[in-house]
N, C-alpha and C. Protein backbone atom coordinates (compact mmCIF):
# COMPACT_ATOMS: atom_id res chain seq x y z
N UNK A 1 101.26 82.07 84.31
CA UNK A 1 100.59 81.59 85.51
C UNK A 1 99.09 81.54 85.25
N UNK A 2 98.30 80.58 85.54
CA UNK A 2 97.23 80.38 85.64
C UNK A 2 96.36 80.67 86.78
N UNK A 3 95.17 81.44 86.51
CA UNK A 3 94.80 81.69 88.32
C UNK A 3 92.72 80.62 87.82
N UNK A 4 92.10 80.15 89.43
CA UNK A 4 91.04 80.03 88.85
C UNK A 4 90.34 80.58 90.21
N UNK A 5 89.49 81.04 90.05
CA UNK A 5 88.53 81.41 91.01
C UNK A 5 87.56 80.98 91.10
N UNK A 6 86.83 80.59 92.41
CA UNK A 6 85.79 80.42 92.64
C UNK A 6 84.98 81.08 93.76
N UNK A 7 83.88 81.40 94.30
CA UNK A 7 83.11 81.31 95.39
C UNK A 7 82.25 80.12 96.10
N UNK A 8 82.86 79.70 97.02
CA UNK A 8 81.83 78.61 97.78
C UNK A 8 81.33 78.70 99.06
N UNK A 9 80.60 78.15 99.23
CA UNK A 9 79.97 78.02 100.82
C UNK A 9 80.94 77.02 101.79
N UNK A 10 81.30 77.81 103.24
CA UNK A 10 82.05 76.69 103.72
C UNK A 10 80.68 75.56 104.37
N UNK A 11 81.33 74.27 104.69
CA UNK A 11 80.35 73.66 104.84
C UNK A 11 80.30 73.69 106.82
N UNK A 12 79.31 73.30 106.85
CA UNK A 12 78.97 73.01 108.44
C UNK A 12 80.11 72.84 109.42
N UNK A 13 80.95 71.62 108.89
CA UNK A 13 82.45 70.97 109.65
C UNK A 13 83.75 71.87 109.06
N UNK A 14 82.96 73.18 108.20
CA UNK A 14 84.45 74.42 108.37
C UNK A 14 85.59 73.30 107.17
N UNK A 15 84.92 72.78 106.01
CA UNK A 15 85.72 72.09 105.01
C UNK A 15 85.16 72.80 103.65
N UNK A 16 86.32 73.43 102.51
CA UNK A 16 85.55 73.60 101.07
C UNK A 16 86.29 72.46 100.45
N UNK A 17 85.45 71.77 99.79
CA UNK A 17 86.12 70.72 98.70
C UNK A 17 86.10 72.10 96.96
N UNK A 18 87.65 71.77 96.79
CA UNK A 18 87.40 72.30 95.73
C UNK A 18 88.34 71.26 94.20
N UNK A 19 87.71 70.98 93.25
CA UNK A 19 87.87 70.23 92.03
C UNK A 19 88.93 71.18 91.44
N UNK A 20 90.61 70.89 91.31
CA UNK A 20 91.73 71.49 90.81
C UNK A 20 91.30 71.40 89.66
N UNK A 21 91.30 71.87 88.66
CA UNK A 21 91.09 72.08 86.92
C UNK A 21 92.51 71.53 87.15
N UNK A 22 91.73 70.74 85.38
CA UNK A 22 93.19 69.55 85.03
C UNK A 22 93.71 70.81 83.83
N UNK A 23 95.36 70.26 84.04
CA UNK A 23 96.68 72.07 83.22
C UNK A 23 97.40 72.66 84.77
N UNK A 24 96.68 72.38 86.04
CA UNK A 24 97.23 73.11 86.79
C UNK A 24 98.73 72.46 87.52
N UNK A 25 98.82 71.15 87.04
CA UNK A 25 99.76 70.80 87.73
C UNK A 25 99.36 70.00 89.36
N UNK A 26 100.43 69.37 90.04
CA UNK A 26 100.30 68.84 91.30
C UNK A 26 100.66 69.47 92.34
N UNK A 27 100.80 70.61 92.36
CA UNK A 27 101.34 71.72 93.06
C UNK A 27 100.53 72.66 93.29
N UNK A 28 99.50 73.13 94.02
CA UNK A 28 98.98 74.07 94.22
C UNK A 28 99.25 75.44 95.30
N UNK A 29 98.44 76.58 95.06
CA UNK A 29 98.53 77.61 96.11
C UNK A 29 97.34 78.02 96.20
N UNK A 30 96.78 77.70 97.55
CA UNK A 30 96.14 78.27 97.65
C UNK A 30 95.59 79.44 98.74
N UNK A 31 94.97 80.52 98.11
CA UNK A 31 94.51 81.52 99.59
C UNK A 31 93.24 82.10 99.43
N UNK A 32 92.77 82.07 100.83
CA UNK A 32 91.72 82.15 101.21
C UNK A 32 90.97 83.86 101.79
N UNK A 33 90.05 84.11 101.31
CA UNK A 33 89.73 85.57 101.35
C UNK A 33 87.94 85.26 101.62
N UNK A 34 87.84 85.87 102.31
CA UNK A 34 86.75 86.74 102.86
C UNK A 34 85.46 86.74 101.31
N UNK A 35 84.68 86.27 100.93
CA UNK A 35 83.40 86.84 100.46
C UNK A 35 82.65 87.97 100.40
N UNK A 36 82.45 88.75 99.43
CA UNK A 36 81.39 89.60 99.69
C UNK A 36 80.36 89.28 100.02
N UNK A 37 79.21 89.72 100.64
CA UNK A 37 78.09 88.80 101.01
C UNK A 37 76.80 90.05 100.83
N UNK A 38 76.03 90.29 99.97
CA UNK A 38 75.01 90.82 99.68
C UNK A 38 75.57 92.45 99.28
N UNK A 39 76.35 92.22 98.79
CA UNK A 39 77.51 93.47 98.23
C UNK A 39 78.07 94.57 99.28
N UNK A 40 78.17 93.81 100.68
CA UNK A 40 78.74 94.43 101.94
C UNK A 40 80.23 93.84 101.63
N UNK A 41 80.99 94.16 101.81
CA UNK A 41 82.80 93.69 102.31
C UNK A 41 82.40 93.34 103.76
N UNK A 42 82.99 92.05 103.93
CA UNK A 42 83.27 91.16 105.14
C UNK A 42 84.34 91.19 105.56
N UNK A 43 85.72 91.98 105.05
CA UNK A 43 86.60 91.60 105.52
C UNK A 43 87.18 92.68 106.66
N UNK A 44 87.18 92.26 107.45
CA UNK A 44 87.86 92.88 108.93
C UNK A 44 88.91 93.94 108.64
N UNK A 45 88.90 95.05 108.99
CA UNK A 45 90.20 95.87 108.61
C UNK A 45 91.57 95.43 109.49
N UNK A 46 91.14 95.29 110.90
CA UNK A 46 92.25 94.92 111.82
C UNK A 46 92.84 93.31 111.09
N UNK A 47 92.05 92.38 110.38
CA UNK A 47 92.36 91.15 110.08
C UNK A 47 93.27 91.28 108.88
N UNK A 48 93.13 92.52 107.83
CA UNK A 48 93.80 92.53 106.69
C UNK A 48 95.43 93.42 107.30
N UNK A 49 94.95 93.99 108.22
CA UNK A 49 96.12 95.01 108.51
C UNK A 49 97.07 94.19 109.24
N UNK A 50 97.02 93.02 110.41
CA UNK A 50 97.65 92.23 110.89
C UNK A 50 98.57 91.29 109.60
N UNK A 51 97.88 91.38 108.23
CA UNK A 51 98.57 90.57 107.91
C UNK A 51 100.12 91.26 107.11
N UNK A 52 99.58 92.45 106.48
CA UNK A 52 100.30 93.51 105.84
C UNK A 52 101.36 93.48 106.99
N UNK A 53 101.62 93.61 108.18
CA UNK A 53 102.83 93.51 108.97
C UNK A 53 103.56 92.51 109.62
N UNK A 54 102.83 91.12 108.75
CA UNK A 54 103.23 90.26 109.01
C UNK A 54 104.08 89.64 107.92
N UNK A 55 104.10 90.88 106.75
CA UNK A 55 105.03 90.35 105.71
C UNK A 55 106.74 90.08 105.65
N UNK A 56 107.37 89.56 104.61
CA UNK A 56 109.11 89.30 105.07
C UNK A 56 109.34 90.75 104.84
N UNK A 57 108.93 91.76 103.85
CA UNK A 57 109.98 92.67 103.84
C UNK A 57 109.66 93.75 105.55
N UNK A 58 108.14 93.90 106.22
CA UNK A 58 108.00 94.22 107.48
C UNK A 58 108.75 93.19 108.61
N UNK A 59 108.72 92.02 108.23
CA UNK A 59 109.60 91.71 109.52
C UNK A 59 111.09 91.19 109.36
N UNK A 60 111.93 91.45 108.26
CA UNK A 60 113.51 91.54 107.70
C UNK A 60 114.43 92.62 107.96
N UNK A 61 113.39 93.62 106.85
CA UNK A 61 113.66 94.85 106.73
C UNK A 61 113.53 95.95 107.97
N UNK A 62 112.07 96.26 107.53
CA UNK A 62 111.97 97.45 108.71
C UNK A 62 112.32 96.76 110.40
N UNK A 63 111.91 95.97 110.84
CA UNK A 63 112.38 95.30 112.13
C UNK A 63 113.63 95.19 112.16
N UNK A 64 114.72 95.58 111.50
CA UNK A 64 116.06 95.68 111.68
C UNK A 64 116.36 96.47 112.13
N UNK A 65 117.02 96.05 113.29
CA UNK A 65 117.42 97.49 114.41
C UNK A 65 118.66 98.62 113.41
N UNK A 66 119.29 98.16 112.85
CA UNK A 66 119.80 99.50 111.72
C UNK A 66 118.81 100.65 110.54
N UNK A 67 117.85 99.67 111.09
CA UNK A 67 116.80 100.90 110.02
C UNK A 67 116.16 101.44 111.06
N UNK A 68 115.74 101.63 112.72
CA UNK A 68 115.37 102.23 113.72
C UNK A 68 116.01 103.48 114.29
N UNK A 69 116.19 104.31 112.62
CA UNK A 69 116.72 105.69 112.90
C UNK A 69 115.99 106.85 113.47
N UNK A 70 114.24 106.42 113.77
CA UNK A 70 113.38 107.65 114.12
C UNK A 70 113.58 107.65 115.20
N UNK A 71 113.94 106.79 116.02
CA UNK A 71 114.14 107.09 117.83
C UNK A 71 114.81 107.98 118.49
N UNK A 72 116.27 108.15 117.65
CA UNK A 72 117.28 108.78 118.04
C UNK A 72 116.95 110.49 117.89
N UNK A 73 116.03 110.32 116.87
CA UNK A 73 115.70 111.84 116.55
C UNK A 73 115.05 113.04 117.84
């Protein structure tokens, strides 16, 4: 797997143009993260934590009413 990184500025109208490096194929993935910005972390704790429980094995798994054995206790 190939990864490429960059940092950019979003522009005014909330658009990044970004130039795919040619090898990558016509298929991309891409995700979007937060900047450091003058060596502070920008990223929201409640924004990263919303997403961590928004994963398949949190909403498959544990949200399965057969794994909701702490109630009964």
């Amino acid at each position: 797997m190939q990864a490429y990184r960059t940092i950019q500025d979003v522009s005014d109208d909330g658009f990044v143009k970004i130039k795919v490096p040619s090898g990558m194929g016509q298929r991309v993935e891409i995700i979007l993260l937060p900047s450091e910005k003058d060596g502070e972390k920008t990223v929201d704790g409640s924004l990263t934590a919303g997403m961590h429980s928004q994963n398949g094995f949190c909403l498959q798994v544990l949200a399965a009413e057969e794994e909701d054995v702490w109630n009964d206790l």
